[in-house]
Every structure is written in C-alpha cells, then in structure tokens.
N, C-alpha and C. Protein backbone atom coordinates (compact mmCIF):
# COMPACT_ATOMS: atom_id res chain seq x y z
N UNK A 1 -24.69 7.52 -14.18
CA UNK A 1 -23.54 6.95 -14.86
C UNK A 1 -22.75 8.08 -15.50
N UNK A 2 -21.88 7.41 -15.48
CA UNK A 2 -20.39 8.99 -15.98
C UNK A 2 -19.95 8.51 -17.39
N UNK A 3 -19.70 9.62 -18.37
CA UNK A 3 -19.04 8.87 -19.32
C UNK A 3 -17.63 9.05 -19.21
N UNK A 4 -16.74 7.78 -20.19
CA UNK A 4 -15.36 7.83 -20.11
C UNK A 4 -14.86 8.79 -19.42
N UNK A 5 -14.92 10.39 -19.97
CA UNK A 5 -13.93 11.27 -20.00
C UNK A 5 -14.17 11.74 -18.11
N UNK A 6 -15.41 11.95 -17.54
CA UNK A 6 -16.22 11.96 -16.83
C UNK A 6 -15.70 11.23 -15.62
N UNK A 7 -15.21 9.95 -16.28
CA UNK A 7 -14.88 8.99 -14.97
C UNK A 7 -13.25 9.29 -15.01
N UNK A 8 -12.59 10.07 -15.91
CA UNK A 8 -11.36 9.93 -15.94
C UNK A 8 -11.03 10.94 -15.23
N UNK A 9 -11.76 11.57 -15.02
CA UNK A 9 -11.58 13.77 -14.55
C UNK A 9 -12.21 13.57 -13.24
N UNK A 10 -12.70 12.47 -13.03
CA UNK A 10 -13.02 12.34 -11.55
C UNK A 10 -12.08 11.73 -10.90
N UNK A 11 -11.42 10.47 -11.18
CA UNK A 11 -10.65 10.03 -11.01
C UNK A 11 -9.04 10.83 -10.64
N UNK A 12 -9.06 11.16 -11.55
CA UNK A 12 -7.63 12.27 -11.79
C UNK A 12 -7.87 13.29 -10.47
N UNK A 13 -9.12 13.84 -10.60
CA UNK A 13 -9.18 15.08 -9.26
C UNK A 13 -9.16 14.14 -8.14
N UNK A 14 -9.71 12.99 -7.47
CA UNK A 14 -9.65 12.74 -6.20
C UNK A 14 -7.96 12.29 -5.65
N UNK A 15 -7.40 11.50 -7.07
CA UNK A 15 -5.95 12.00 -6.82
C UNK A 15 -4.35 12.82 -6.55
N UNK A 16 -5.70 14.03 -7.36
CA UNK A 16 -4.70 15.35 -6.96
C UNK A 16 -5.22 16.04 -5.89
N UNK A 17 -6.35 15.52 -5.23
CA UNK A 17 -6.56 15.94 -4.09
C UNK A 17 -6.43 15.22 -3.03
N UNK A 18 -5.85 13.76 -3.17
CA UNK A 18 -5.40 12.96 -1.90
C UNK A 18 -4.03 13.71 -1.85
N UNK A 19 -3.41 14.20 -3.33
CA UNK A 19 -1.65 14.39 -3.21
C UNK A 19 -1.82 15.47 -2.42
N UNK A 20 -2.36 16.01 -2.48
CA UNK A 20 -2.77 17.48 -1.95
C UNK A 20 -2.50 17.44 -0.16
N UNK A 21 -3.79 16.81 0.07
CA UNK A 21 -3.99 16.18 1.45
C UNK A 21 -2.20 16.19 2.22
N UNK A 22 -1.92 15.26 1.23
CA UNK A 22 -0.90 14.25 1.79
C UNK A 22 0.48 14.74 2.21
N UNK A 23 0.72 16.12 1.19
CA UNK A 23 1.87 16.25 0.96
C UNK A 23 2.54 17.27 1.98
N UNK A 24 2.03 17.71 2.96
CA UNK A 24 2.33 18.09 4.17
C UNK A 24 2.96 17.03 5.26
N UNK A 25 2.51 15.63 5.10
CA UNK A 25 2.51 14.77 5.31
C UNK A 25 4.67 14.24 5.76
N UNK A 26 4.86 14.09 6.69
CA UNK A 26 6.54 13.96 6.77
C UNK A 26 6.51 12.71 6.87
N UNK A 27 7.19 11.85 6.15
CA UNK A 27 7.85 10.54 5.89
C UNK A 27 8.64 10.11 6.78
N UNK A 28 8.61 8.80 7.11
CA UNK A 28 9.79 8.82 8.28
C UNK A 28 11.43 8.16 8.18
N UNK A 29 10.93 8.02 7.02
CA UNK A 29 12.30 7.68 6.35
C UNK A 29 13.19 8.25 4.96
N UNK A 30 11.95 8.78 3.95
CA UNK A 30 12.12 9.22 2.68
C UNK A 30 12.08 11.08 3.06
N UNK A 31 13.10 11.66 2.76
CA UNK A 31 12.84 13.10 2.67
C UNK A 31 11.80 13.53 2.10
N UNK A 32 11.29 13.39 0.96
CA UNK A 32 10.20 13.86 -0.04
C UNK A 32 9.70 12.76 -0.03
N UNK A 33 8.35 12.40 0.49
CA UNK A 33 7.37 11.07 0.02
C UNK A 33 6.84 11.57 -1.03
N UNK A 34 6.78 10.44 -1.91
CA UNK A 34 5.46 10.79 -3.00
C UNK A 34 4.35 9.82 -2.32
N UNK A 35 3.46 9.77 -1.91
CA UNK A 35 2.74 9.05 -1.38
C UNK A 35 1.60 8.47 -2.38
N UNK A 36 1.38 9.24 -3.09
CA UNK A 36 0.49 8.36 -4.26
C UNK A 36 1.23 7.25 -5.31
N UNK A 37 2.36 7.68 -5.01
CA UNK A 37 3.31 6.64 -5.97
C UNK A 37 5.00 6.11 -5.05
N UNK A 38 4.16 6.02 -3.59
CA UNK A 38 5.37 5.47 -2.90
C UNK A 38 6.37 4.28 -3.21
N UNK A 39 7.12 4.89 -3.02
CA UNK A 39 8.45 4.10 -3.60
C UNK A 39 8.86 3.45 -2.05
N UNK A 40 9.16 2.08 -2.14
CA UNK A 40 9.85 1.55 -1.10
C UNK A 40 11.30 1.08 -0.97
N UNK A 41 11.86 1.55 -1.84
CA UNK A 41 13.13 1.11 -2.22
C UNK A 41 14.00 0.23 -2.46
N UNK A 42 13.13 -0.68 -2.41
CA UNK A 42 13.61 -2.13 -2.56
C UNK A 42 13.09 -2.79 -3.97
N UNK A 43 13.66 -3.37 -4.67
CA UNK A 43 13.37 -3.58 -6.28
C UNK A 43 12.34 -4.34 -5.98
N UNK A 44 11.85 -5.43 -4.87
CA UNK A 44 10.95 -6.80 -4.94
C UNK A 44 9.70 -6.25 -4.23
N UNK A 45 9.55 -5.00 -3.36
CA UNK A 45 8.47 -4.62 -2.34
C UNK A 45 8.26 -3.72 -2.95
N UNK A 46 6.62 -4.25 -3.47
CA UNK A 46 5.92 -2.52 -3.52
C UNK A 46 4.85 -1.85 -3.33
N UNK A 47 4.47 -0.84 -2.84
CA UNK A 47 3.08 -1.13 -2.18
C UNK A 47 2.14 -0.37 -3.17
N UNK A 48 1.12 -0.43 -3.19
CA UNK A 48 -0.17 -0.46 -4.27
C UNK A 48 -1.35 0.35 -3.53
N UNK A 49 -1.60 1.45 -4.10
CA UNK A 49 -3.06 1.78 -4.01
C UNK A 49 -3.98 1.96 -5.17
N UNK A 50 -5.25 1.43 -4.62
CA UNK A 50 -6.13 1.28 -5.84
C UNK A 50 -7.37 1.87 -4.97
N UNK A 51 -8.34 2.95 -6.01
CA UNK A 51 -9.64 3.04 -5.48
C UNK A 51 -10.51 3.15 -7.45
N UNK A 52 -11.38 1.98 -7.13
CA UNK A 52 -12.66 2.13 -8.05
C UNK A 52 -14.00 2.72 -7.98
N UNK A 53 -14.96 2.06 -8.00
CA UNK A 53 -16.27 2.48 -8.10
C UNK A 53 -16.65 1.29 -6.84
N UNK A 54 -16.18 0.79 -6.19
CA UNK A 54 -16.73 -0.77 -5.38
C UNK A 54 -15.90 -0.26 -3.96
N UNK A 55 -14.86 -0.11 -4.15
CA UNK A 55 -13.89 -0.32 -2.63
C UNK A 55 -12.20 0.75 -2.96
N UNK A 56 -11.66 0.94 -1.79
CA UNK A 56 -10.16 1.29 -1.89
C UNK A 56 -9.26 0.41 -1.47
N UNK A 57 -8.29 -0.11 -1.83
CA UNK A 57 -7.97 -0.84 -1.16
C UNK A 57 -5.90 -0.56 -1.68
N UNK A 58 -5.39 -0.98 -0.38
CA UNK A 58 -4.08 -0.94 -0.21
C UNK A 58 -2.92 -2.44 -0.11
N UNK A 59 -2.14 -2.22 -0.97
CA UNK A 59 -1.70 -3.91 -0.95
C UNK A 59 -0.04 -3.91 -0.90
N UNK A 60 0.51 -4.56 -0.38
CA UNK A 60 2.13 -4.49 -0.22
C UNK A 60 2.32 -5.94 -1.28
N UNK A 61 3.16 -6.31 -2.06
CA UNK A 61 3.27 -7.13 -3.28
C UNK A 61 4.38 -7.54 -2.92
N UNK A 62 4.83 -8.71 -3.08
CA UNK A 62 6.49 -9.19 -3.50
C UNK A 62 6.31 -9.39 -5.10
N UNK A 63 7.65 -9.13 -5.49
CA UNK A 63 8.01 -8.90 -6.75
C UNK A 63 9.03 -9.71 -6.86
N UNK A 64 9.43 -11.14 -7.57
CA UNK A 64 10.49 -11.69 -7.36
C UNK A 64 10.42 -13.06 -8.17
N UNK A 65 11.49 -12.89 -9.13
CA UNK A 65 11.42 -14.04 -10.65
C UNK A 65 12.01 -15.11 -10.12
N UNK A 66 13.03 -14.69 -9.21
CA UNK A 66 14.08 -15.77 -8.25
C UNK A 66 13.46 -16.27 -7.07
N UNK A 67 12.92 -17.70 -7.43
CA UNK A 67 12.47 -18.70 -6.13
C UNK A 67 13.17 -18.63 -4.59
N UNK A 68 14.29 -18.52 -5.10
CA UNK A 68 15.23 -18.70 -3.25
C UNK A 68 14.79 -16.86 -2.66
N UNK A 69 15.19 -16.25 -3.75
CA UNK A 69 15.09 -14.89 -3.15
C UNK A 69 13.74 -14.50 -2.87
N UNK A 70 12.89 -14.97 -3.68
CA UNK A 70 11.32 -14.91 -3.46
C UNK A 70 10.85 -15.69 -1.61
N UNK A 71 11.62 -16.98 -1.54
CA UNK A 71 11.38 -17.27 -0.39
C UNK A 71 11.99 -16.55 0.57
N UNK A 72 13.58 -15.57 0.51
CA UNK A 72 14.09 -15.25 1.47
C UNK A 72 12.89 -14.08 1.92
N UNK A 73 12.45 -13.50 1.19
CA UNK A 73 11.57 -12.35 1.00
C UNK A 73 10.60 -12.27 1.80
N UNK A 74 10.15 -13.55 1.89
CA UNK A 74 8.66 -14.15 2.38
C UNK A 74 8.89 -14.24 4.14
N UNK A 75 10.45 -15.45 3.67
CA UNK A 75 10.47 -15.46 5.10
C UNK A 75 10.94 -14.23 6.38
N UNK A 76 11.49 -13.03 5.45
CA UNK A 76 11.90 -12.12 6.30
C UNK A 76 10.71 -11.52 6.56
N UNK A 77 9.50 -11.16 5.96
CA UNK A 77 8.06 -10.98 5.89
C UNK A 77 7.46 -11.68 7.31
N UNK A 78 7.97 -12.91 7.07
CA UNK A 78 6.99 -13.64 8.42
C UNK A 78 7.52 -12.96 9.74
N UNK A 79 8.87 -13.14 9.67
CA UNK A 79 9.54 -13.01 10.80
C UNK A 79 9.70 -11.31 11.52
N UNK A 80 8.64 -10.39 10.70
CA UNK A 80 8.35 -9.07 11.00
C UNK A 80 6.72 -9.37 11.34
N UNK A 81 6.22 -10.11 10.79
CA UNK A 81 5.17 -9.82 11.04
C UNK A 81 3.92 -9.77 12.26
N UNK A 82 4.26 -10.11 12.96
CA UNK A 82 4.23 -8.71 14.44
C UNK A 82 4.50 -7.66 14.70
N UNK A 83 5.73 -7.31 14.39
CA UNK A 83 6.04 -5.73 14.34
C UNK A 83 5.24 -5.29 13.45
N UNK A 84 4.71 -5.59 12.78
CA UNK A 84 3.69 -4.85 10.80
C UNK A 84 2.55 -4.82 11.58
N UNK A 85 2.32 -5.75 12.74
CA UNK A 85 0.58 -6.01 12.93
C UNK A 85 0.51 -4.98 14.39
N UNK A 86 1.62 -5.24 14.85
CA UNK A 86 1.84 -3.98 16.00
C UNK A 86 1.52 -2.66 15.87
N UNK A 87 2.49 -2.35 14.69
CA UNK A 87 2.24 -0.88 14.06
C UNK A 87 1.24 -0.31 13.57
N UNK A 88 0.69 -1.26 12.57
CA UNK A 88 -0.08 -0.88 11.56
C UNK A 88 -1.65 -1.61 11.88
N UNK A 89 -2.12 -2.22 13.07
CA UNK A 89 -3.34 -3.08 13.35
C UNK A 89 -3.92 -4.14 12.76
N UNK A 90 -4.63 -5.19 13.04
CA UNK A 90 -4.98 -6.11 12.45
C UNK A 90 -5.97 -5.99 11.53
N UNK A 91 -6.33 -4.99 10.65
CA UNK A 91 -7.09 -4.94 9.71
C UNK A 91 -6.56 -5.08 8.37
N UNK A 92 -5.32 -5.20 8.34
CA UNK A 92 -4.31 -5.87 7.09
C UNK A 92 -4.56 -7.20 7.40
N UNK A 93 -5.00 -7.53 6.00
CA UNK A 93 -5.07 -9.33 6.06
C UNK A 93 -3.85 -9.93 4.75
N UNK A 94 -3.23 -10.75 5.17
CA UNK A 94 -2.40 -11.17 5.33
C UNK A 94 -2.32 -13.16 4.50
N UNK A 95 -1.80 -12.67 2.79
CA UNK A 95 -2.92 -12.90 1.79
C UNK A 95 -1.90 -14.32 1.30
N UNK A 96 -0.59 -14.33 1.90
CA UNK A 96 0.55 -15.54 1.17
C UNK A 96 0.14 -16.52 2.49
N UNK A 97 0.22 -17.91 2.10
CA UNK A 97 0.16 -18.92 3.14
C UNK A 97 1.83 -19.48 3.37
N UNK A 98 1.47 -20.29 4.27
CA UNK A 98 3.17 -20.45 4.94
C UNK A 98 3.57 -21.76 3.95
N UNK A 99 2.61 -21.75 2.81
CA UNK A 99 3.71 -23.29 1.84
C UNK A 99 4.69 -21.83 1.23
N UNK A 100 5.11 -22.41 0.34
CA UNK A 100 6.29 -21.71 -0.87
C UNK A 100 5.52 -20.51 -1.63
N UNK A 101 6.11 -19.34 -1.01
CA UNK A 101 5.78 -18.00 -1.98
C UNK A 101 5.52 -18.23 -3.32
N UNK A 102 5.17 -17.55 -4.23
CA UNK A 102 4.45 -17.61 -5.22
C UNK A 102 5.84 -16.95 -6.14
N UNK A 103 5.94 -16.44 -7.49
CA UNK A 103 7.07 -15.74 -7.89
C UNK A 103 6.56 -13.99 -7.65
N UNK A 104 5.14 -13.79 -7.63
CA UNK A 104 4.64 -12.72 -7.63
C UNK A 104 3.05 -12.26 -7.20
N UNK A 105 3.62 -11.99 -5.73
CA UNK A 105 1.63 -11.94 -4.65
C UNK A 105 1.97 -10.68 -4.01
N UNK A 106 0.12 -11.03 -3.41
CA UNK A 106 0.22 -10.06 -2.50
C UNK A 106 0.42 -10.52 -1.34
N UNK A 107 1.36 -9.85 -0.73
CA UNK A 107 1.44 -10.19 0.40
C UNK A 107 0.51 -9.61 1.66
N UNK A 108 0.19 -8.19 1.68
CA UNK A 108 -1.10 -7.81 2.77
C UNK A 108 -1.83 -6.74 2.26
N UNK A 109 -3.22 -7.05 2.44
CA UNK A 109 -3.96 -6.33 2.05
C UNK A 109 -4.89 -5.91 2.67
N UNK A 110 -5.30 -4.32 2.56
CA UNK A 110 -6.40 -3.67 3.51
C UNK A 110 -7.53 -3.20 2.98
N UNK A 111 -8.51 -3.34 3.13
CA UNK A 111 -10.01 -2.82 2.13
C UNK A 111 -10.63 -2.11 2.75
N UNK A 112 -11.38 -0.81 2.32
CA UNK A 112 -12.51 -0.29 2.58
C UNK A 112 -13.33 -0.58 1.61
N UNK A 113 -14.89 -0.84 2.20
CA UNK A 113 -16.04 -1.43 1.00
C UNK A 113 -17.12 -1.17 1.69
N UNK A 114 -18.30 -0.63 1.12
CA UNK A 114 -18.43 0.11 -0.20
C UNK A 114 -17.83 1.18 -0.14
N UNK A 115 -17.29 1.94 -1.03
CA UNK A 115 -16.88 3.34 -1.19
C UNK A 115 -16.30 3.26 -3.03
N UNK A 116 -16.94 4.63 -3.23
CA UNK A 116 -16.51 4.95 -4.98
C UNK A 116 -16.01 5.91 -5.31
N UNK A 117 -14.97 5.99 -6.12
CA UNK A 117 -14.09 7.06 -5.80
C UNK A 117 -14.99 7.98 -6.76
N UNK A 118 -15.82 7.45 -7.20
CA UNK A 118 -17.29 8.31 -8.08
C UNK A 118 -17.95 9.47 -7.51
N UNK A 119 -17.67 9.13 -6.25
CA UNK A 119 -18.42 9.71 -5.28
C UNK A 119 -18.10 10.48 -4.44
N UNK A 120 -17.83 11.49 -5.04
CA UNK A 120 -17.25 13.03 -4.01
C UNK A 120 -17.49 13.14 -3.03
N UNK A 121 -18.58 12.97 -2.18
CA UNK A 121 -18.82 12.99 -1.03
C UNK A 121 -18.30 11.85 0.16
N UNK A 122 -17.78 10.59 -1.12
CA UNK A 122 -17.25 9.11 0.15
C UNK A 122 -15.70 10.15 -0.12
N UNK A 123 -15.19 11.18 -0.74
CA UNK A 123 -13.40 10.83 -0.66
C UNK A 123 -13.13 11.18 0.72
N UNK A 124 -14.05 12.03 1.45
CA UNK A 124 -13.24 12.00 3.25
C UNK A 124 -13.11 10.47 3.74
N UNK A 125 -14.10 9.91 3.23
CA UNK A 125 -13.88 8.54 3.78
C UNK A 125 -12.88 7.76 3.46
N UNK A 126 -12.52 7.71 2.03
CA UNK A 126 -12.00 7.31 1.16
C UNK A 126 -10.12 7.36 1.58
N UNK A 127 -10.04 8.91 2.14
CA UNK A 127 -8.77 9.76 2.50
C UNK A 127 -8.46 9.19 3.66
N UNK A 128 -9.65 8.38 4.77
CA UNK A 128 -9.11 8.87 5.89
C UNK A 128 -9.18 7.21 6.15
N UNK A 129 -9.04 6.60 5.22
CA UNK A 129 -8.87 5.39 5.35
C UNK A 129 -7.41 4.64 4.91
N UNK A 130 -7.06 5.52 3.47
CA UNK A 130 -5.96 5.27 3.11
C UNK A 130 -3.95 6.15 3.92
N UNK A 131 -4.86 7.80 4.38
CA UNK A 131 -3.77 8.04 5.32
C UNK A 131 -3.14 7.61 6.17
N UNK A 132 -3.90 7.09 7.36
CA UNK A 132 -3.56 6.62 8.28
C UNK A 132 -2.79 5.36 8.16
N UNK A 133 -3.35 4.16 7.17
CA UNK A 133 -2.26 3.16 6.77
C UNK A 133 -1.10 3.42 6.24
N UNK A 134 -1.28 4.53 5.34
CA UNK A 134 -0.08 4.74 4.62
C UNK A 134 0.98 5.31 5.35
N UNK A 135 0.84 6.52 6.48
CA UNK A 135 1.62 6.87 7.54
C UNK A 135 2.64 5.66 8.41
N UNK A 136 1.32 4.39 8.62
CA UNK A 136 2.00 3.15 9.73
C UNK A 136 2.08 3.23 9.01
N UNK A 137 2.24 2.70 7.32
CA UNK A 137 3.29 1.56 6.73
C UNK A 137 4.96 2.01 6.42
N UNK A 138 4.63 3.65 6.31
CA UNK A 138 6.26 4.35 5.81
C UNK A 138 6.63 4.33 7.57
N UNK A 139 5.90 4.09 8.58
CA UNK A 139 6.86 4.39 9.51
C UNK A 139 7.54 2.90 10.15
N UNK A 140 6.72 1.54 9.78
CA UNK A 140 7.23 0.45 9.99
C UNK A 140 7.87 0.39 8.72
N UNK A 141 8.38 0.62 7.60
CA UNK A 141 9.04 0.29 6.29
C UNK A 141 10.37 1.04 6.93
N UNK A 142 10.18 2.26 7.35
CA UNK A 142 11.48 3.24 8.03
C UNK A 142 12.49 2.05 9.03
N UNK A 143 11.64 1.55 10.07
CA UNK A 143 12.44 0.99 10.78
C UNK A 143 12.91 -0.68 10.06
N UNK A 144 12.25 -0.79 8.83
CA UNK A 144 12.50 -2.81 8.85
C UNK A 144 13.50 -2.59 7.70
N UNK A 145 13.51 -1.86 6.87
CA UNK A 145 13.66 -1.55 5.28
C UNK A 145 15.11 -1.98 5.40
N UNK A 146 16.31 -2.15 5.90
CA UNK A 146 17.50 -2.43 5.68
C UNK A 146 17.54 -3.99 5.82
N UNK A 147 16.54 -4.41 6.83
CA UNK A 147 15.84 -6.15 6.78
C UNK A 147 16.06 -7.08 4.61
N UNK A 148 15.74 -5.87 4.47
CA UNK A 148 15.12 -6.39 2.85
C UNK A 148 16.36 -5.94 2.01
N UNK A 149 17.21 -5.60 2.23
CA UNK A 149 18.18 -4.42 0.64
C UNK A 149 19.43 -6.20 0.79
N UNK A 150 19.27 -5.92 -0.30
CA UNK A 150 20.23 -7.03 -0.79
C UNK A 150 21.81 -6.66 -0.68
N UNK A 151 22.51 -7.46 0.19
CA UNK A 151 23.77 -7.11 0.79
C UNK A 151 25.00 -7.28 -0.94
C-alpha cells in the first residue's frame, strides 16, 4: 500500500510519461494535440481518460443542459455510428439507449481491467491500450467534427 503523497507521485509520473509517449504523436486534425487533456472542440463532446488502481478506461460524454440539442447530439451520434465502430473497433461499448438522451452521459466507453496505474510495470499495458484508441478517435473526430459545431 502507498501512502497519499506516494499514490499522488505515482500517478503524476505515469502521466508525464504517457505525455511523453504521446507527444510525437501527429493529430489529424488539431496542430498541437494535448492528448492527455484532448480537447474536441465542440462545447457538448468530450472525451475522458481515467486510470486507477482497478482498470483504464476511456469515455466520449455528451454535455448538454438543452433537451432538443441534447437529442440533436445523440441523434447525430447514432447516425455516425458505424463510421466510429469502423474506425475505432467494436471494443467501445456504446452506453446511451435509443429512448431520449439523458442531459449528461456517456456516450462510449472502452475498458482495460485489471490494470493499476500503481503498477509500473502494467503502464506498457496501460499505454498501449489507451494510444491506439486515442489515435482512432482524433482521426474519426478529424473527419465527423464539423457534423457537431453549431451553425
């Protein structure tokens, strides 16, 4: 067991060493990715990485206080979603049902489990789970992303 400071300095390094990893990394739409804190450019889409002590896991969110726009959101979502499952493989599961969007979900989500970001020795695993999604998702976000910007 780690204490606080322990789990915080571990934490902190496997993230400056994914940025690390990453940042060679060419975007296919954004000149400069930040990839640990990717920005999608759209105020309502945003995508999420999280790694604990249990799993890593990657999540694309709608963000949206406005019901109609929350549904337009959803439904432009459905109506890609082949191209998302094309690109990016069926191991994104795919978390809103087809009644009425929520004001604020996830919309797809990918897990690796077990893995701890505790655990210096899982971050190749850890890395080489979250790159490769994150690559498909900026390169299907590159081609859909004008789908979503509010006219």
């Amino acid at each position: 067991m780690y204490s606080k400071e322990e789990g915080v300095l571990r934490k902190r390094n496997f993230w400056i060493s994914f940025g690390r990893y990453m940042k060679p990394v060419p975007s296919s739409w954004q000149e400069d990715a930040n990839w640990i804190n990717y920005r999608t450019g759209i105020k309502n889409v945003a995508l999420k990485m999280e790694v604990d002590s249990r799993r890593a896991v990657l999540e694309v969110y709608i963000r949206e206080k406005d019901e109609e726009r929350a549904a337009l959101v959803y439904d432009q979502w459905k109506a890609l979603r082949q191209v998302f499952f094309t690109m990016n493989g069926e191991a994104w599961h795919w978390k809103m049902t087809d009644s009425a969007p929520s004001k604020q979900g996830v919309l797809l989500q990918k897990e690796l489990a077990p893995v701890s970001i505790y655990r210096e020795e899982q971050w190749p695993d850890i890395i080489s789970f979250l790159k490769p999604s994150l690559v498909a998702f900026d390169e299907f976000w590159g081609l859909v992303k004008e789908h979503f910007e509010v006219s």
